[in-house]
C-alpha atoms as a PDB file:
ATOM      1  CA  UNK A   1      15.753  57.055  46.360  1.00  0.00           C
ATOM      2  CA  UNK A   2      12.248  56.071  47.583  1.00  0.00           C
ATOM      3  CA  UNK A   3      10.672  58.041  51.120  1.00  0.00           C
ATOM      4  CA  UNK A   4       7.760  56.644  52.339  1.00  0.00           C
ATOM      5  CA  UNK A   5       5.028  59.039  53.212  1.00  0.00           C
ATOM      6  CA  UNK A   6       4.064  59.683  56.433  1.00  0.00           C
ATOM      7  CA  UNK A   7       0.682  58.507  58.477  1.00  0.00           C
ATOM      8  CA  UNK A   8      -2.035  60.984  58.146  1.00  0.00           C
ATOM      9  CA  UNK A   9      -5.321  61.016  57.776  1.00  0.00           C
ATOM     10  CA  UNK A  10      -6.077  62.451  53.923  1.00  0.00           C
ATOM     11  CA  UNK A  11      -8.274  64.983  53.207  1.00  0.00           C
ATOM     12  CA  UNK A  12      -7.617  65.984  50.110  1.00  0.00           C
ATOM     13  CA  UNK A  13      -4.658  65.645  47.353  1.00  0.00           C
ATOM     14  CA  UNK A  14      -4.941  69.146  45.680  1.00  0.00           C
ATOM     15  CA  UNK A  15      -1.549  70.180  45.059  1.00  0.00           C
ATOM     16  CA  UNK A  16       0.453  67.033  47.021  1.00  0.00           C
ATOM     17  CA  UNK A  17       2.847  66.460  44.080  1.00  0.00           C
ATOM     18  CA  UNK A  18       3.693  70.712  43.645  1.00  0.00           C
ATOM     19  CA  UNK A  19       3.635  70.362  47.567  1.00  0.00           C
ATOM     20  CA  UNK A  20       6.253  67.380  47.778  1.00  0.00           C
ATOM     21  CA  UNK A  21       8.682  68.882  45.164  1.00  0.00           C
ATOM     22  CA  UNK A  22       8.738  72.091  46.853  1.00  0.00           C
ATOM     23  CA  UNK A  23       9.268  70.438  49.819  1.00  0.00           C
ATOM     24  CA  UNK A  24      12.306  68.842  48.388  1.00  0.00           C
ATOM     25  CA  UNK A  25      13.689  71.820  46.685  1.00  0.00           C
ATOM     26  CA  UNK A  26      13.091  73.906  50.060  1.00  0.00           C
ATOM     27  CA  UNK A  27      15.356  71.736  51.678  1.00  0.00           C
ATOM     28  CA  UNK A  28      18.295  71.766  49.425  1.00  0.00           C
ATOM     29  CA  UNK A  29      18.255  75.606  49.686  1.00  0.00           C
ATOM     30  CA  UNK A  30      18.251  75.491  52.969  1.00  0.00           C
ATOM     31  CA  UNK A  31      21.675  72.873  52.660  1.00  0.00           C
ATOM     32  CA  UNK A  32      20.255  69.746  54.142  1.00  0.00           C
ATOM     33  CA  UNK A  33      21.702  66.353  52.609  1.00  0.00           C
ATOM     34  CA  UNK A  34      19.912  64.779  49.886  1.00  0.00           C
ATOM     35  CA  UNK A  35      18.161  62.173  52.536  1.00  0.00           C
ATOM     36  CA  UNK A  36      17.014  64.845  54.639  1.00  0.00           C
ATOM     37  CA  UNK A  37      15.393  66.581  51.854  1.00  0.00           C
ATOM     38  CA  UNK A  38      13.746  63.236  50.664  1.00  0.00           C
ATOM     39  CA  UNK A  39      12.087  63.533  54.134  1.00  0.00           C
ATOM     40  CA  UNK A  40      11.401  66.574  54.629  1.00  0.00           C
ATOM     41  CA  UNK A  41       9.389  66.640  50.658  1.00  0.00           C
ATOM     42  CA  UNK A  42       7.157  63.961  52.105  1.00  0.00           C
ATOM     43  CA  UNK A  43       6.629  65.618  55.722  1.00  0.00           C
ATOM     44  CA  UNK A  44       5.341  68.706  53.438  1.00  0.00           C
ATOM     45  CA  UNK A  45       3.238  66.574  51.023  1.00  0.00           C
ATOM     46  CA  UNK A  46       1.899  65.071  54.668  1.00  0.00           C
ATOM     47  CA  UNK A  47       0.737  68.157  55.884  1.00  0.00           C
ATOM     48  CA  UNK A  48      -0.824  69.530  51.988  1.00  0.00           C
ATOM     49  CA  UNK A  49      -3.061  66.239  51.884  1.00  0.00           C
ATOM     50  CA  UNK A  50      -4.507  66.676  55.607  1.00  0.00           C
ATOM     51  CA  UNK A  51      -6.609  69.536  54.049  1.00  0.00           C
ATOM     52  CA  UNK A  52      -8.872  69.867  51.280  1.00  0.00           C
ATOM     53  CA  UNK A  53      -7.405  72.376  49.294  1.00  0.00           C
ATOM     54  CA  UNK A  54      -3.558  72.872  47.919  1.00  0.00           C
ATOM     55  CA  UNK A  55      -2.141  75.426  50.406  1.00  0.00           C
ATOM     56  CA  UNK A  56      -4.212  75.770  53.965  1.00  0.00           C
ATOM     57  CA  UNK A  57      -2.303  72.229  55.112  1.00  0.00           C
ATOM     58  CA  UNK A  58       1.031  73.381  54.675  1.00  0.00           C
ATOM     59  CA  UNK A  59       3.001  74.389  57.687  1.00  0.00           C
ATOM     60  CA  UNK A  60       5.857  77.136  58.566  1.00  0.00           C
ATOM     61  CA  UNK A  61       9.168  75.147  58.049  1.00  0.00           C
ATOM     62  CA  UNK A  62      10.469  74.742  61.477  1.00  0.00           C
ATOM     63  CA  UNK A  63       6.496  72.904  62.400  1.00  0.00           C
ATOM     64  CA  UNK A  64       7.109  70.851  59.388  1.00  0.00           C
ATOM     65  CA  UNK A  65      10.467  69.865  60.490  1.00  0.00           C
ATOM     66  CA  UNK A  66       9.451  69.358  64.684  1.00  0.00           C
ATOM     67  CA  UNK A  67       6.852  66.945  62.591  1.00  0.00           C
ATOM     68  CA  UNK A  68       9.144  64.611  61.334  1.00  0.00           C
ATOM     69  CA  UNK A  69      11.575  64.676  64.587  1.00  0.00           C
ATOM     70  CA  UNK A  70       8.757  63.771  66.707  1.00  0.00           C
ATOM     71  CA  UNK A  71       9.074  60.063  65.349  1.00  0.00           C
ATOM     72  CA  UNK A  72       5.561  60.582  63.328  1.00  0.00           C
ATOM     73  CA  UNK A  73       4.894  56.787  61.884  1.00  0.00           C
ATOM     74  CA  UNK A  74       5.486  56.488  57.538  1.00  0.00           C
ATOM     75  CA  UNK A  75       3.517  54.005  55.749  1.00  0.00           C
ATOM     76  CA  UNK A  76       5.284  50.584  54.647  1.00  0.00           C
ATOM     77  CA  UNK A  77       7.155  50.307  51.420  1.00  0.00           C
ATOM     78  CA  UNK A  78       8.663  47.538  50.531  1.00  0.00           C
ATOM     79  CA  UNK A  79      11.062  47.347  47.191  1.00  0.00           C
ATOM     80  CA  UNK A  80      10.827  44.049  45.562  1.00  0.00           C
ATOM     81  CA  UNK A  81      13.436  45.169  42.669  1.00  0.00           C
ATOM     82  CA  UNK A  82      17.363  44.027  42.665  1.00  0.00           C
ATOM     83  CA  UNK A  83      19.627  46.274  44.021  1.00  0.00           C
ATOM     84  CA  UNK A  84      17.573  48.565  46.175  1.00  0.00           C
ATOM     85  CA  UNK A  85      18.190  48.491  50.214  1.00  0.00           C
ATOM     86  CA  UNK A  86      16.412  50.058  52.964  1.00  0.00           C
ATOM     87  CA  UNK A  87      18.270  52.303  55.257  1.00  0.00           C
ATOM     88  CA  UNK A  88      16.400  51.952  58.267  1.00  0.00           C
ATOM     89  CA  UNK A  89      17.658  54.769  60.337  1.00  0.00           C
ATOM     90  CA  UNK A  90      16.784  57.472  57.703  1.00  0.00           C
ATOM     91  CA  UNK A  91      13.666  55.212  56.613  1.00  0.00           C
ATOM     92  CA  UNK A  92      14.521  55.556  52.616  1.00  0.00           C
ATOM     93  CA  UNK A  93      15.151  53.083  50.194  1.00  0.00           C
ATOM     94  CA  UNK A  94      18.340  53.736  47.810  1.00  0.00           C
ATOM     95  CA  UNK A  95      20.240  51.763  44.885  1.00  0.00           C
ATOM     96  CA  UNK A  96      23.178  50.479  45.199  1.00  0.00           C
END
């Protein structure tokens, strides 16, 4: 699977990637699907890279979360590579 990130304006990328992942794995703990978790990793790496440093960005999980549901804009990817589709409700690319 493929999540675009989300529209912000970037500070700083200290700690995106550890931000993302734990994002992700945050997520599956908490029981949400595989797509939601895709999302919600790239709603936290949104928030880490809005400030300069690899932890004051972050937000409490249920901000994070109102985030995403208030229809924030993700930046375009587009796939060029056989087999991938774009689900356009959940905005994520997958194989198939």
């Amino acid at each position: 699977m493929w999540a675009p990130c989300f529209q912000v304006d970037v500070v700083g990328a200290t700690g995106s990637g550890d931000a993302t992942i734990a994002g992700f794995l945050s997520a599956l703990l908490r029981g949400m699907s595989i797509e939601d978790a895709m999302t919600a990793a790239v709603a936290v790496g949104a928030c880490n890279v809005q400030a300069a440093d690899a932890l004051s960005g972050i937000r409490p999980w249920e901000e994070t979360l109102q985030r995403v549901a208030g229809g924030r804009p993700r930046r375009t990817l587009t796939l060029a590579s056989p087999g991938w589709r774009l689900d356009a409700t959940r905005q994520l690319w997958a194989r198939h």
